[in-house]
Protein backbone atom coordinates (compact mmCIF):
# COMPACT_ATOMS: atom_id res chain seq x y z
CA UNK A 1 -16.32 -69.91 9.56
CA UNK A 2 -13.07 -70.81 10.95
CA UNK A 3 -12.37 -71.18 14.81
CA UNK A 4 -9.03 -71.37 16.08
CA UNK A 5 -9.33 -72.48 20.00
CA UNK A 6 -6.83 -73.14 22.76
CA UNK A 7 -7.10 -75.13 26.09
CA UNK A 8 -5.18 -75.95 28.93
CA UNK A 9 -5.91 -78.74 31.13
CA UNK A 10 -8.97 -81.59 30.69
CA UNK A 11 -11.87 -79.65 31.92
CA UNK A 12 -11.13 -76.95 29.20
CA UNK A 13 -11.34 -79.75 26.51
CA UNK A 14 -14.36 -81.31 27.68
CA UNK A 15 -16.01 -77.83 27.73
CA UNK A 16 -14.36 -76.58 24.45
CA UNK A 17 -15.75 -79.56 22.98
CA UNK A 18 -18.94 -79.15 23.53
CA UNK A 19 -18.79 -75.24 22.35
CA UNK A 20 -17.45 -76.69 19.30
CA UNK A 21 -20.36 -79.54 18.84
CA UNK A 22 -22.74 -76.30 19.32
CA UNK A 23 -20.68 -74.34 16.79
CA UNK A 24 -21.33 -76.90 14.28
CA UNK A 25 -24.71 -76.87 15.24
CA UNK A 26 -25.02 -73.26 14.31
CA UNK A 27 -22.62 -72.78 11.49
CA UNK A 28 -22.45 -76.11 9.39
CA UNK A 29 -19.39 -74.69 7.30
CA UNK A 30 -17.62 -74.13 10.75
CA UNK A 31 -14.15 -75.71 10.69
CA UNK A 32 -11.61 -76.02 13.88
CA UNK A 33 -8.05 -76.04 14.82
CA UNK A 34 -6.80 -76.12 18.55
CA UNK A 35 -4.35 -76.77 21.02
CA UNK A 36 -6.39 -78.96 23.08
CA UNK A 37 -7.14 -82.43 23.76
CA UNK A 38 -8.51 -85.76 23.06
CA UNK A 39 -12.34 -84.64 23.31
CA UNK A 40 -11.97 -81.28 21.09
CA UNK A 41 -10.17 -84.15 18.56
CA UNK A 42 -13.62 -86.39 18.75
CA UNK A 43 -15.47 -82.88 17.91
CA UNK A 44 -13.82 -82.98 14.49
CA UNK A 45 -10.75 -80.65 13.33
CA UNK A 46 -7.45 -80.21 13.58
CA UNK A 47 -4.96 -80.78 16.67
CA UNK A 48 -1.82 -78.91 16.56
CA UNK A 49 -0.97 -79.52 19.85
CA UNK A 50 -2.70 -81.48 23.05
CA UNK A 51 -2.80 -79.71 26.30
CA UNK A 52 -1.00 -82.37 28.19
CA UNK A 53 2.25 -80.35 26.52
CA UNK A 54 1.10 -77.38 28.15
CA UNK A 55 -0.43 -78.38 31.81
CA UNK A 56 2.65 -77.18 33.92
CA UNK A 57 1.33 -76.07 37.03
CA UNK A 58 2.85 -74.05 40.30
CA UNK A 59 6.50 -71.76 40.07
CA UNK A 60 8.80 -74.80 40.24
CA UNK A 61 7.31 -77.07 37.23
CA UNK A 62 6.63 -73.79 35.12
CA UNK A 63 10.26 -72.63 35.95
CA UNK A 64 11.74 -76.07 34.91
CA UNK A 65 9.36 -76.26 31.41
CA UNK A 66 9.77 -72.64 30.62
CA UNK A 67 11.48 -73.31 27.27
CA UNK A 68 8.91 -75.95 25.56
CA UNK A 69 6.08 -73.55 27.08
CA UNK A 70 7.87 -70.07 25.44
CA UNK A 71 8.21 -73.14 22.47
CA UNK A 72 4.73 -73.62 22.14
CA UNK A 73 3.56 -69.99 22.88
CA UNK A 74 5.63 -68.95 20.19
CA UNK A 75 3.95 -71.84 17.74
CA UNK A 76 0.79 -70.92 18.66
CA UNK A 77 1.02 -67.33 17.77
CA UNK A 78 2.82 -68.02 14.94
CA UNK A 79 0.07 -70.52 13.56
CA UNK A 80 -2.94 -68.72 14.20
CA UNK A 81 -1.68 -65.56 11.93
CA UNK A 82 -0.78 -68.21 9.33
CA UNK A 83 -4.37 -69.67 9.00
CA UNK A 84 -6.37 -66.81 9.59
CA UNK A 85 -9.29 -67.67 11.63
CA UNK A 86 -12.22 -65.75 11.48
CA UNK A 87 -12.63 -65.78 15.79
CA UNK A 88 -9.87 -66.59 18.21
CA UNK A 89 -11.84 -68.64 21.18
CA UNK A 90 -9.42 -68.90 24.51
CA UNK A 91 -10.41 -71.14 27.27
CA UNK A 92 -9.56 -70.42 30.54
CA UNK A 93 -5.54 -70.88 31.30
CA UNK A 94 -5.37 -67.03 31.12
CA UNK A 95 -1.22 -67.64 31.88
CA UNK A 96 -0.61 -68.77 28.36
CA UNK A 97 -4.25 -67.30 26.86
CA UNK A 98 -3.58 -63.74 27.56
CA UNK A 99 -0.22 -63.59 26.31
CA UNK A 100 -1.78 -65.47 23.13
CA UNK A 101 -4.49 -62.77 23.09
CA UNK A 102 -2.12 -59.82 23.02
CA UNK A 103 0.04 -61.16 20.21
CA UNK A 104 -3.27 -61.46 18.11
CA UNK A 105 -4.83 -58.57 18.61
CA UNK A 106 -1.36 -56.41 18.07
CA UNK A 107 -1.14 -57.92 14.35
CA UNK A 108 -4.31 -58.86 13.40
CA UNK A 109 -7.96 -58.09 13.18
CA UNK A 110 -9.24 -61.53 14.44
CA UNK A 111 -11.89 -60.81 16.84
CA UNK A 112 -10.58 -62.59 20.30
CA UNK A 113 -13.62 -63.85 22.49
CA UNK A 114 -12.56 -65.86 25.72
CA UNK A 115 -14.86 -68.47 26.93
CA UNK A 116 -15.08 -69.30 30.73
CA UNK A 117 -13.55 -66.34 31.93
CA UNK A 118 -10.25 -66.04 34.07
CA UNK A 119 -10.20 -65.99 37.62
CA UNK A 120 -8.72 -62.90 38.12
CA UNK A 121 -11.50 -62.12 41.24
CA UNK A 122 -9.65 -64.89 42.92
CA UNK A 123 -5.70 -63.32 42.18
CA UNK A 124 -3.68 -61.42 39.52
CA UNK A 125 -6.54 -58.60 39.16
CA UNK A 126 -4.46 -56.43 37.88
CA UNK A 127 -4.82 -58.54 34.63
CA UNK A 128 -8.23 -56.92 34.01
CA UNK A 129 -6.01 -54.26 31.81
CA UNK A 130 -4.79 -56.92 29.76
CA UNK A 131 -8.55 -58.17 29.14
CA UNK A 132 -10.14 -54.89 28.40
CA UNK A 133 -6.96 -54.32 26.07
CA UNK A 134 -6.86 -57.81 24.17
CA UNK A 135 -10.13 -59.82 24.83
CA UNK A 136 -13.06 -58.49 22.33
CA UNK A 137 -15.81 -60.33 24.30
CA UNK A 138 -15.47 -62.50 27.51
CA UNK A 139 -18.34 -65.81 28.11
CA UNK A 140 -18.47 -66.24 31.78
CA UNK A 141 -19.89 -69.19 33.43
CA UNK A 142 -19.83 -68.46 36.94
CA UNK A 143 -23.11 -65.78 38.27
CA UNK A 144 -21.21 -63.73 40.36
CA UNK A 145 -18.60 -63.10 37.71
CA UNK A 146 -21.03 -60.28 36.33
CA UNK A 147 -21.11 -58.23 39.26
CA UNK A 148 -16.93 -58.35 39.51
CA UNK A 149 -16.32 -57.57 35.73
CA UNK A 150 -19.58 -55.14 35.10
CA UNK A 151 -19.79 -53.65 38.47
CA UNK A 152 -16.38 -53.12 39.81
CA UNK A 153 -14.53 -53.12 36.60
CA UNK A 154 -17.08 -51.34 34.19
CA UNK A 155 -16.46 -54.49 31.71
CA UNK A 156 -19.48 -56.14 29.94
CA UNK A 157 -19.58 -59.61 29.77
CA UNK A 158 -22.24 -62.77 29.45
CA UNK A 159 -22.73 -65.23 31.95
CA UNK A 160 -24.03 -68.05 29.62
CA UNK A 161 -24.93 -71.09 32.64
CA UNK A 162 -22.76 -72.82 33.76
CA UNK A 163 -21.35 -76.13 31.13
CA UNK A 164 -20.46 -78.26 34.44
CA UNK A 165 -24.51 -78.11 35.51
CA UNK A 166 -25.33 -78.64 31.90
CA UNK A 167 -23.12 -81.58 31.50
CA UNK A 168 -24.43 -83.40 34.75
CA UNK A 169 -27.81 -83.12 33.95
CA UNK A 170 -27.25 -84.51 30.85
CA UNK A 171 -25.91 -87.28 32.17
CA UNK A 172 -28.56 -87.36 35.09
CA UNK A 173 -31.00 -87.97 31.96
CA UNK A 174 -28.75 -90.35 30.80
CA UNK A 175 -28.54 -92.51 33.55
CA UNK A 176 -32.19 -92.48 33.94
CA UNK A 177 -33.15 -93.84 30.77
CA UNK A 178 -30.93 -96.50 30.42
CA UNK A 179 -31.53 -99.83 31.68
CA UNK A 180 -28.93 -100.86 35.09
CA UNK A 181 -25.44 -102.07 33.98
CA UNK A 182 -25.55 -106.03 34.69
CA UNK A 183 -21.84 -105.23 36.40
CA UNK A 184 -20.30 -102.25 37.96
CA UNK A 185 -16.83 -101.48 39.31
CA UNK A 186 -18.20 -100.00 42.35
CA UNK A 187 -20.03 -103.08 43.07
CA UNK A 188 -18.54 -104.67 45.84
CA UNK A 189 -20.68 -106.17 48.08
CA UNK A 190 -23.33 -103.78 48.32
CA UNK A 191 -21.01 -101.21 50.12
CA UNK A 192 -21.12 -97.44 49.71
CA UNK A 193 -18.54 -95.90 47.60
CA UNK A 194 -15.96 -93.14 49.41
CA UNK A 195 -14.78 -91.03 46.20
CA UNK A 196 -11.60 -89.74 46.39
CA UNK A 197 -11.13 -86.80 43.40
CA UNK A 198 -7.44 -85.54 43.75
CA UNK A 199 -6.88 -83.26 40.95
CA UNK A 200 -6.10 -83.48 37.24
CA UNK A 201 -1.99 -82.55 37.40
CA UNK A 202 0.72 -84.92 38.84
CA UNK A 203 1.78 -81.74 41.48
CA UNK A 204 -1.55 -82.23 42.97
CA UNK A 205 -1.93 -86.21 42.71
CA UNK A 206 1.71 -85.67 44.56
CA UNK A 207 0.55 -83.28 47.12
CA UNK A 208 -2.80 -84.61 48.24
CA UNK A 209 -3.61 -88.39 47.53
CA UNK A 210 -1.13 -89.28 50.12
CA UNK A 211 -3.03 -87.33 52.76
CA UNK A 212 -6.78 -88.29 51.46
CA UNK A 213 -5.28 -92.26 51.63
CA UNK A 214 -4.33 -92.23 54.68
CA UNK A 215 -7.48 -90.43 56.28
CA UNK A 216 -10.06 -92.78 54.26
CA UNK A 217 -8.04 -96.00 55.00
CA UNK A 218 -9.99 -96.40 58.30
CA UNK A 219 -13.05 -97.11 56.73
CA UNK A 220 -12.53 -99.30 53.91
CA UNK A 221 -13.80 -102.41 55.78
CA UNK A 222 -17.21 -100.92 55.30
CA UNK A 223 -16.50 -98.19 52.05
CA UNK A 224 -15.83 -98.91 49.01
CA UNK A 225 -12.37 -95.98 48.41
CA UNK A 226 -12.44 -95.13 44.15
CA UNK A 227 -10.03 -92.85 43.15
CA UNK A 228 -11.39 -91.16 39.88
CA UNK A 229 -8.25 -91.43 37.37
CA UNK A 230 -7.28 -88.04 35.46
CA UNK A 231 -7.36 -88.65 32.02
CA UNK A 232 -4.00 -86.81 31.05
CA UNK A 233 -2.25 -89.46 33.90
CA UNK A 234 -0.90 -93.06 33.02
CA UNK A 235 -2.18 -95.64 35.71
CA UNK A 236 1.17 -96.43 36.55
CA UNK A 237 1.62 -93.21 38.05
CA UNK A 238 -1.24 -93.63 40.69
CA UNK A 239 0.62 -96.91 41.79
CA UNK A 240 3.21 -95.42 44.22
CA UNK A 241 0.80 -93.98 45.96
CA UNK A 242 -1.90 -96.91 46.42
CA UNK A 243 0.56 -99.03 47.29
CA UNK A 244 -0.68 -100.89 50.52
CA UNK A 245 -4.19 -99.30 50.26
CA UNK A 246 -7.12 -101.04 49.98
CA UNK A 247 -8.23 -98.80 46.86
CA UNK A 248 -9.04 -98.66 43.29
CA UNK A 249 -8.53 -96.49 40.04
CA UNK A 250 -11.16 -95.82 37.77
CA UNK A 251 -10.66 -93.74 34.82
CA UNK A 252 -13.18 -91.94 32.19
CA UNK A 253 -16.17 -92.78 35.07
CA UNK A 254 -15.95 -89.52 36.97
CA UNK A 255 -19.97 -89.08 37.01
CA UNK A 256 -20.61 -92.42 37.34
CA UNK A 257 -18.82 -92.52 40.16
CA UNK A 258 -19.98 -89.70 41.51
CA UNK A 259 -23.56 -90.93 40.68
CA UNK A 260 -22.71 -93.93 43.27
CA UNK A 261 -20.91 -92.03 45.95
CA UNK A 262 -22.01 -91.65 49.25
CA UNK A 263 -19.15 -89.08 50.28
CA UNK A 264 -15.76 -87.31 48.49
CA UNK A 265 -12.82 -86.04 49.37
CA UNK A 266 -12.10 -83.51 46.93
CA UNK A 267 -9.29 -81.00 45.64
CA UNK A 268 -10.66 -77.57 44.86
CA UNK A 269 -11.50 -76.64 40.99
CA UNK A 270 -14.21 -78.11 39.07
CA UNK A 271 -14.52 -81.02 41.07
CA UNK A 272 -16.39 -78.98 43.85
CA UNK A 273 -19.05 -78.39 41.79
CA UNK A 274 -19.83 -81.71 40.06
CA UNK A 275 -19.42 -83.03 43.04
CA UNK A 276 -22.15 -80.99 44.64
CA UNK A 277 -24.50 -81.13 41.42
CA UNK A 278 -24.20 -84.64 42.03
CA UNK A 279 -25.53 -84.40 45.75
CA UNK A 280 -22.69 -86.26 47.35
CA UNK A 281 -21.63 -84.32 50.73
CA UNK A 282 -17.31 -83.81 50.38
CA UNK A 283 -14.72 -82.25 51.92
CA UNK A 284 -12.77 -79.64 49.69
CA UNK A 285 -8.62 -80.06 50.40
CA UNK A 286 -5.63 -79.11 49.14
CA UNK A 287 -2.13 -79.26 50.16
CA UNK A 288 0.46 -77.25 48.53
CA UNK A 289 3.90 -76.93 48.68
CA UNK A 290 5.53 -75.12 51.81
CA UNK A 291 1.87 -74.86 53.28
CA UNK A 292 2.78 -72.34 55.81
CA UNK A 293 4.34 -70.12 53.40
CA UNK A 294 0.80 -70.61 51.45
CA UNK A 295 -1.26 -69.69 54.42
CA UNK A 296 0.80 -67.17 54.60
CA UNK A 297 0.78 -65.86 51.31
CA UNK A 298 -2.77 -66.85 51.02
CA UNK A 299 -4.38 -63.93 53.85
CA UNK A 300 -2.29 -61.02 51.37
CA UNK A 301 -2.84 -62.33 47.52
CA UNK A 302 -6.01 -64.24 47.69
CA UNK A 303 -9.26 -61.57 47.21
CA UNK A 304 -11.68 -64.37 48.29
CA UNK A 305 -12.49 -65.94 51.15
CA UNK A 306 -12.99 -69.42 49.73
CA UNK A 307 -11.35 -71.70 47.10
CA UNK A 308 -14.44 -73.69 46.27
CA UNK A 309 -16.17 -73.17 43.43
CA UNK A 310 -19.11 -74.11 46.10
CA UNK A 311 -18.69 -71.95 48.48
CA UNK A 312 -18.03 -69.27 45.86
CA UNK A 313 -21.14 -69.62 44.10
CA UNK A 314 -23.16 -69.83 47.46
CA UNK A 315 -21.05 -66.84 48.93
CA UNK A 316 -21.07 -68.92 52.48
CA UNK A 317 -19.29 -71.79 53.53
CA UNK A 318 -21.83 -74.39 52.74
CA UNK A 319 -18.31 -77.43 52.05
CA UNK A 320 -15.39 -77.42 54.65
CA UNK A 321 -12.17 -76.44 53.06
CA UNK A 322 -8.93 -77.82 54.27
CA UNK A 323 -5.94 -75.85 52.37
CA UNK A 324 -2.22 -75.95 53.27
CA UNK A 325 -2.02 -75.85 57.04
CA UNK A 326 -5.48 -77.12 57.80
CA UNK A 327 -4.90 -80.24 55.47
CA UNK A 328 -3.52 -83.22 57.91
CA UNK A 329 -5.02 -86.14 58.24
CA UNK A 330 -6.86 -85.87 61.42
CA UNK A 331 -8.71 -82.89 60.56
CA UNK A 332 -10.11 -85.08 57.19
CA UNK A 333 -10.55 -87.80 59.41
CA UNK A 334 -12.78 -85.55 61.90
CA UNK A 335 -14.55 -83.66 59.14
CA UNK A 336 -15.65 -87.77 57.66
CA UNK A 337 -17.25 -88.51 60.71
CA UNK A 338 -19.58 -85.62 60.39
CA UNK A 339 -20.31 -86.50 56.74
CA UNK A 340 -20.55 -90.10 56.74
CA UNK A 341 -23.49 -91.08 58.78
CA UNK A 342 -26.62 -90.74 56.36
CA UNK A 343 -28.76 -88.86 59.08
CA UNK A 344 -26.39 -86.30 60.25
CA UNK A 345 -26.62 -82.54 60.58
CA UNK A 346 -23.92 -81.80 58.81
CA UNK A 347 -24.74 -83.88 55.95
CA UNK A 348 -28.75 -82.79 55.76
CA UNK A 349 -26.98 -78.95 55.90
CA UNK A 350 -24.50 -79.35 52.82
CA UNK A 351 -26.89 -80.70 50.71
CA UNK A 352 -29.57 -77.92 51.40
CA UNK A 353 -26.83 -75.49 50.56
CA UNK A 354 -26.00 -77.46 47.42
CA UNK A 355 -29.90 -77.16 46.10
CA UNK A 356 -29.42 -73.16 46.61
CA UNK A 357 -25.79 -73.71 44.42
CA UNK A 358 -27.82 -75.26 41.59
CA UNK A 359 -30.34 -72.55 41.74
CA UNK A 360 -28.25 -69.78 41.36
CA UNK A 361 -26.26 -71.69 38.11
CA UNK A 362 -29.59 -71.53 36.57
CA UNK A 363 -30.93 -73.34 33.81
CA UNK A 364 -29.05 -72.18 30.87
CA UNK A 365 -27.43 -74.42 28.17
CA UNK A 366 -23.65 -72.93 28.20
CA UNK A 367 -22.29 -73.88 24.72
CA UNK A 368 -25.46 -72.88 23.11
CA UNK A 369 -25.66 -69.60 24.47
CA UNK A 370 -22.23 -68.91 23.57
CA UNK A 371 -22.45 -70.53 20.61
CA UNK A 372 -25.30 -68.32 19.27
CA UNK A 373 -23.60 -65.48 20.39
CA UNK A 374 -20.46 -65.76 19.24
CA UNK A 375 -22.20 -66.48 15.40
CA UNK A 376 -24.37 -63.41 15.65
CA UNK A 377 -21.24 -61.44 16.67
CA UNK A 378 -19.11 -62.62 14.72
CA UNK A 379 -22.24 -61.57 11.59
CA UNK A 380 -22.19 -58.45 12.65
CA UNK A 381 -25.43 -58.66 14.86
CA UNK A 382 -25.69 -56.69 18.33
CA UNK A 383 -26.60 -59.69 21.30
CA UNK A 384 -30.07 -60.51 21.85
């Protein structure tokens, strides 16, 4: 069968990539084209556009790339009616997905399933009418997803596990059968690393490395500060911001890093959550633009009361989140000291509440329970 996919950002093409590995799996005539990225192109298939085109994030940079996004919007639609696919698979980025999934199901027939479902709980519900309307079936990867879609919204969805838990633990198993590397970049002496994960866009290198510098800088006589590189971002880019830091860039090591760190300073998104599967205690922050005007807008658009994939999954505040106001520097530098020391309270506490995350994830294998779904749907088989 033929599956036409589209992602937004680098998480989406690591997990779209491994849907399409268990695609393959399942359907050994199954052939792929995509707007997505470097991973989804080492999962075989065609590329018609990678999402660093498309990764425009917040009003301003959307605003200012509005004509190559309606550009590639309009090349997308017009593509996907020219090849014919036999299932439409969207991935997250519900701004550009959903107006994707409307187009398609108004002239076509091409079943539309969307895999890791958009965060509509969080803002924009009102977009639950466009999903009921446009999106045929909808693969969640988040637990308390079900509840929100089947219980307040009357939509049926799967929750398939979670691909982030699946992808750590294969790399867990990994990293326990292979023999030590004879030489590490976070060897330095035998100090602990202090991970510093700032996001995958430039807008959020921009708004919070400065701040996560500056509050880690204190204790890189006895840390070891890696900043884990975003794929989709030249090196050269990370250099006005290092400047006159004693840090490094690593890029493609994410887990290994995190395999090594002692504590993180994260932004929220994914992040959170490897970060906790990993067992290393963080602090969640993010700085926007006009952060008062975010509070602000925050307390009247925002349905949730956390932005951490963490905290959302444990529904309690088991990470510290530092948004917009509450992101200075003293208040990461405070929220350190409680993480840092190996026997402290705070620390012991996070990492209790990340064992309770990992058991509510589950177990599952993500891409092949989608995988095997979307096949027997797509035959004409009711899910098991």
């Amino acid at each position: 069968m033929k599956y036409y996919l589209i992602v937004g950002e680098a998480s989406g093409d690591l997990h779209a990539s491994h849907l399409m590995q268990a695609l393959r799996r399942h359907d050994a005539e199954a052939q792929f084209r995509f707007y997505g990225g470097d991973q989804m192109l080492a999962a075989g298939g065609t590329m018609v556009k990678h999402y660093r085109d498309l990764a425009y994030m917040g009003f301003v940079p959307v605003l200012l790339h509005l004509p190559t996004i309606l550009k590639n919007m309009r090349r997308a639609k017009r593509d996907i009616l020219e090849w014919q696919p036999d299932a439409l698979i969207l991935v997250d980025y519900p701004g550009f997905n959903l107006s994707i999934a409307k187009h398609v199901k108004k002239h076509t027939q091409i079943p539309v399933y969307y895999y890791i479902a958009p965060k509509i709980w969080a803002w924009k519900e009102y977009r639950i009418k466009n999903i009921k309307r446009d999106v045929d079936e909808l693969f969640s990867i988040l637990p308390f997803e079900v509840a929100f879609f089947e219980g307040k919204h009357h939509y049926p969805i799967h929750y398939v596990g979670n691909p982030t838990a699946d992808e750590v633990r294969e790399f867990k198993g990994k990293l326990a059968d292979a023999p030590p590397p004879s030489a590490s970049p976070f060897d330095d002496g035998g100090k602990p690393v202090l991970a510093l994960l700032c996001g995958s866009r430039r807008q959020e290198i921009k708004e919070n490395l400065p701040t996560m510098l500056l509050a880690a800088e204190e204790h890189a006589n006895d840390y070891q500060l890696v900043i884990a590189g975003a794929p989709s971002i030249d090196a050269e880019y990370y250099k006005q911001f290092t400047k006159g830091h004693r840090v490094q860039v690593v890029f493609d090591q994410t887990y290994a890093l995190l395999s090594k760190a002692h504590a993180a300073l994260v932004t929220s998104g994914t992040a959170t959550l490897e970060t906790a599967l990993f067992g290393v205690p963080q602090v969640v922050c993010y700085r926007t633009p006009m952060p008062r005007f975010f509070s602000w807008l925050r307390k009247r658009l925002l349905k949730v009361k956390y932005i951490s994939l963490v905290n959302l999954i444990a529904d309690r505040e088991v990470v510290s989140e530092l948004v917009a106001v509450g992101f200075t520097v003293d208040s990461l530098k405070e929220e350190l000291k409680q993480l840092l020391p190996a026997d402290s309270p705070q620390r012991q506490k996070m990492l209790q509440g990340y064992a309770e995350v990992e058991r509510r994830l589950g177990a599952e294998r993500a891409p092949e329970n989608a995988a095997r779904l979307m096949i027997r749907l797509l035959s004409g088989h009711a899910p098991l």
